[in-house]
C-alpha atoms as a PDB file:
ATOM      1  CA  UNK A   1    -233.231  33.440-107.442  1.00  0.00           C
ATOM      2  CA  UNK A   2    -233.086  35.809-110.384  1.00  0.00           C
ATOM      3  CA  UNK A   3    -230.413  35.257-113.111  1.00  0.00           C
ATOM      4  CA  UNK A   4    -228.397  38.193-113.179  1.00  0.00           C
ATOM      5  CA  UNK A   5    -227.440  36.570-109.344  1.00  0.00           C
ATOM      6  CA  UNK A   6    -226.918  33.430-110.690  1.00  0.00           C
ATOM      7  CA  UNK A   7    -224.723  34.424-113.337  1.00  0.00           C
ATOM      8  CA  UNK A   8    -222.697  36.323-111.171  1.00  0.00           C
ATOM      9  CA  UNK A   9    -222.067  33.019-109.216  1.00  0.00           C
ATOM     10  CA  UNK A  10    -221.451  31.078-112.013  1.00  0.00           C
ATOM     11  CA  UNK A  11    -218.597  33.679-113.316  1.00  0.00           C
ATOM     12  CA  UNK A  12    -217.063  33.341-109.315  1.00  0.00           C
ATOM     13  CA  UNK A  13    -217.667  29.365-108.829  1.00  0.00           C
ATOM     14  CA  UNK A  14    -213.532  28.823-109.458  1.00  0.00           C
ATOM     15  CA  UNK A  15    -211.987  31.643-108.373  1.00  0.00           C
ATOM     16  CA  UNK A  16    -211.974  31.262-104.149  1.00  0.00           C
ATOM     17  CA  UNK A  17    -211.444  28.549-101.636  1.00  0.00           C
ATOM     18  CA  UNK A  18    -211.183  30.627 -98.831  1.00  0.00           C
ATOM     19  CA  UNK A  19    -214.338  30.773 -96.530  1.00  0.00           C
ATOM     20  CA  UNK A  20    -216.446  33.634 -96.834  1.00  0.00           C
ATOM     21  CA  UNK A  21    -216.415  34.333 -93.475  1.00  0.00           C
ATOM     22  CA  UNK A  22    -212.564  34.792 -93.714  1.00  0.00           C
ATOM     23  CA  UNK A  23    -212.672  36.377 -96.916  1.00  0.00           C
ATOM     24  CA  UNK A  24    -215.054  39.246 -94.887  1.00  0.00           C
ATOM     25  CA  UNK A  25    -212.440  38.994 -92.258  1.00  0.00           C
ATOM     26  CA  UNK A  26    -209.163  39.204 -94.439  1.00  0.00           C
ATOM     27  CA  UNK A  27    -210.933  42.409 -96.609  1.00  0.00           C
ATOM     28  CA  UNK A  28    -211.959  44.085 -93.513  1.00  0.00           C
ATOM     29  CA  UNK A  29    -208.411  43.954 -91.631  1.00  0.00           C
ATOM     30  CA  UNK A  30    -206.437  45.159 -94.977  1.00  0.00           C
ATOM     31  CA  UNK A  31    -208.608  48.664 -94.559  1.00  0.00           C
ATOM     32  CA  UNK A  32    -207.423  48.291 -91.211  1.00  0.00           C
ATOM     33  CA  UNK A  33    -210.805  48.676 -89.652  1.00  0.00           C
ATOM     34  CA  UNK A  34    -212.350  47.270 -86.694  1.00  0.00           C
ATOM     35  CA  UNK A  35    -215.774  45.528 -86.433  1.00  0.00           C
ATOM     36  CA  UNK A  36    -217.208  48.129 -84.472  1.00  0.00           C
ATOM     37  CA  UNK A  37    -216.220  50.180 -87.642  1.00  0.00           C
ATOM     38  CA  UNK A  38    -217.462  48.356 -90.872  1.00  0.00           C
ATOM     39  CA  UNK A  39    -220.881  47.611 -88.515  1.00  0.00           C
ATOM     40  CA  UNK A  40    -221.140  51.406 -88.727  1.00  0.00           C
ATOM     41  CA  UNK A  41    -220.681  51.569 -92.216  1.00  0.00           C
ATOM     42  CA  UNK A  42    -222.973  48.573 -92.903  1.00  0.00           C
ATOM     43  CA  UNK A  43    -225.960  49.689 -90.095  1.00  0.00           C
ATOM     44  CA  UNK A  44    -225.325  46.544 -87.833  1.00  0.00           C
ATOM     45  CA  UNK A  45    -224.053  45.605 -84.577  1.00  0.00           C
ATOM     46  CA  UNK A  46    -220.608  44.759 -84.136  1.00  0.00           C
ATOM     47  CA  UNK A  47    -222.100  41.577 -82.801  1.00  0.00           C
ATOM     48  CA  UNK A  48    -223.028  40.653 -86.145  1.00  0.00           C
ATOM     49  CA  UNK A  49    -219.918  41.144 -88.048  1.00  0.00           C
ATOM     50  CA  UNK A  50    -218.301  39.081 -85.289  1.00  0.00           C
ATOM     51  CA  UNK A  51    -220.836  36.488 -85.807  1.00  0.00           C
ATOM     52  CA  UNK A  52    -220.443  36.363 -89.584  1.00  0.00           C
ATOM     53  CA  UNK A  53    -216.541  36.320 -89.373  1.00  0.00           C
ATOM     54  CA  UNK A  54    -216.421  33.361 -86.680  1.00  0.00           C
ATOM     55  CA  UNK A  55    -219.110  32.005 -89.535  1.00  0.00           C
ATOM     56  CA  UNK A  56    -222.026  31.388 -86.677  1.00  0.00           C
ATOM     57  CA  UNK A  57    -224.122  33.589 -89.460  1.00  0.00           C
ATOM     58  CA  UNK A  58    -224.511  33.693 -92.869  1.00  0.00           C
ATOM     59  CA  UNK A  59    -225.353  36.928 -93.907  1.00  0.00           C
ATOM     60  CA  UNK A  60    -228.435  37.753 -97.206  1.00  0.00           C
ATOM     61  CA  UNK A  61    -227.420  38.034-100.256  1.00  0.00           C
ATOM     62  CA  UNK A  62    -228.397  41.613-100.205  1.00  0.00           C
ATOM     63  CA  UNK A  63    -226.217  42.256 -97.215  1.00  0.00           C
ATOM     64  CA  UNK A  64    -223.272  40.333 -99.189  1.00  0.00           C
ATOM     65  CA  UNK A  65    -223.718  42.753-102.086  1.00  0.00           C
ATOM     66  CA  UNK A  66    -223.858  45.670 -99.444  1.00  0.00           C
ATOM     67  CA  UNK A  67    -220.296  44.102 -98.010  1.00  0.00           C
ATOM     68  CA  UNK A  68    -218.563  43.375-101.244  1.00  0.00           C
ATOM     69  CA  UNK A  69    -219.411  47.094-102.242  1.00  0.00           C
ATOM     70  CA  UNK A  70    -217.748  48.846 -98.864  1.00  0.00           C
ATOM     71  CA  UNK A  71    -215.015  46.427 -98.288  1.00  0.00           C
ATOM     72  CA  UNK A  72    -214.270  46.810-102.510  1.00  0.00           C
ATOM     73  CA  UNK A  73    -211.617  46.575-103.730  1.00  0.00           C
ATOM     74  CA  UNK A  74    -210.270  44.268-100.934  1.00  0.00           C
ATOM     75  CA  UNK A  75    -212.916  41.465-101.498  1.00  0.00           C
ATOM     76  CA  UNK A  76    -213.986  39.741-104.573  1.00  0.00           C
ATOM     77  CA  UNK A  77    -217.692  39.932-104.460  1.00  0.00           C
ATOM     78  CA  UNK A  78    -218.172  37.119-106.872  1.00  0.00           C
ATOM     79  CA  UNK A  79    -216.278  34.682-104.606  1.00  0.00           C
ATOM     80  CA  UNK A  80    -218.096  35.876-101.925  1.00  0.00           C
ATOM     81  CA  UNK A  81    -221.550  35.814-103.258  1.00  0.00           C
ATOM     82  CA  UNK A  82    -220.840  31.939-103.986  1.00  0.00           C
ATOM     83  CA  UNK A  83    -219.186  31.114-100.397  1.00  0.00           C
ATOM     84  CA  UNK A  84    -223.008  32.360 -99.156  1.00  0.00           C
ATOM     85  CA  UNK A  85    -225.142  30.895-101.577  1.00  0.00           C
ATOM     86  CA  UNK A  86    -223.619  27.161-101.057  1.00  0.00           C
ATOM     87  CA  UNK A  87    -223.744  28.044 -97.763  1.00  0.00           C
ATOM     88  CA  UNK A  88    -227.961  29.281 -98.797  1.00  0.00           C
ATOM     89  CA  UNK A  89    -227.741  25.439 -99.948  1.00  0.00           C
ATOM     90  CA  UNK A  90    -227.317  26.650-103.615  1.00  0.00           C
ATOM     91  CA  UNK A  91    -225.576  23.507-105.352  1.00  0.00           C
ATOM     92  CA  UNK A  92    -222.775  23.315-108.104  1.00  0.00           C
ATOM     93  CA  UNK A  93    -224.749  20.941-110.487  1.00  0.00           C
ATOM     94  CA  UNK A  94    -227.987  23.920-109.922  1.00  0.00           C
ATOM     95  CA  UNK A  95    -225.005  26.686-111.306  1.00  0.00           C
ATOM     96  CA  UNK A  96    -223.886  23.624-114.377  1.00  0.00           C
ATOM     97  CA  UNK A  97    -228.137  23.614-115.157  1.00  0.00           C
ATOM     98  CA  UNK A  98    -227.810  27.208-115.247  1.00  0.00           C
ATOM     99  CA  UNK A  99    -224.743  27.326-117.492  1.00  0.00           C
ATOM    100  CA  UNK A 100    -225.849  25.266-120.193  1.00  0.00           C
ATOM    101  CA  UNK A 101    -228.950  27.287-120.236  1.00  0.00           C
ATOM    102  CA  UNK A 102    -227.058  30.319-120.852  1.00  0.00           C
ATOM    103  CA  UNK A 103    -224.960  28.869-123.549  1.00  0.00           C
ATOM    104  CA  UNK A 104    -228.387  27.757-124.767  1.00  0.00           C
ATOM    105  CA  UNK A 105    -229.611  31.518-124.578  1.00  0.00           C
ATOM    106  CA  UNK A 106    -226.588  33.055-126.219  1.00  0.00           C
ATOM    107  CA  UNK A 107    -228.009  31.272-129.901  1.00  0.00           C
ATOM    108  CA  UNK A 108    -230.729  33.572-130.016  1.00  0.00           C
ATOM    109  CA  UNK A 109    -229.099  36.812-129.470  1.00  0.00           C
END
């Protein structure tokens, strides 16, 4: 996992408690689309975006970065991105390590 991703989940790791499968849910009923729709949009099956809402799949970081951007600004994308990655198995004390090493970093520039 690169940093610039881990930062970003370290900057979201307090700011949801909803599920990101309800999050993708919530952000994709406020544009008032359907899941046939935002499939479209993302180059999936509608399948798929059911599957990820009723949380049976966890979608790739990649794809979460593709979702954040075309359900923005209903969806916060740092939230998200941390929902998936403890759901990737990513722990909290792995984004604490990761925190003191950045405050670590910041000394030398």
């Amino acid at each position: 996992m690169t940093i610039p991703v881990l930062h970003e989940v370290y900057v979201a790791m307090k700011t949801s408690n909803i599920a990101y499968n309800e999050q993708i849910r919530r952000a994709r009923e406020k544009k008032a689309w359907t899941q046939r729709r935002l499939a479209e949009e993302l180059g999936v099956t509608p399948s798929y975006i059911s599957n990820v809402e009723k949380g049976k799949q966890v979608p790739t970081i990649a794809r979460t970065k593709e979702l954040a951007k075309i359900l923005k600004p209903h969806i916060n994308q740092k939230a998200l991105l941390k929902k998936i990655l403890e759901k990737q198995g990513v722990k909290e004390e792995d984004l604490s390590l990761y925190r003191k090493f950045l405050t670590k970093l910041k000394k030398y520039f």
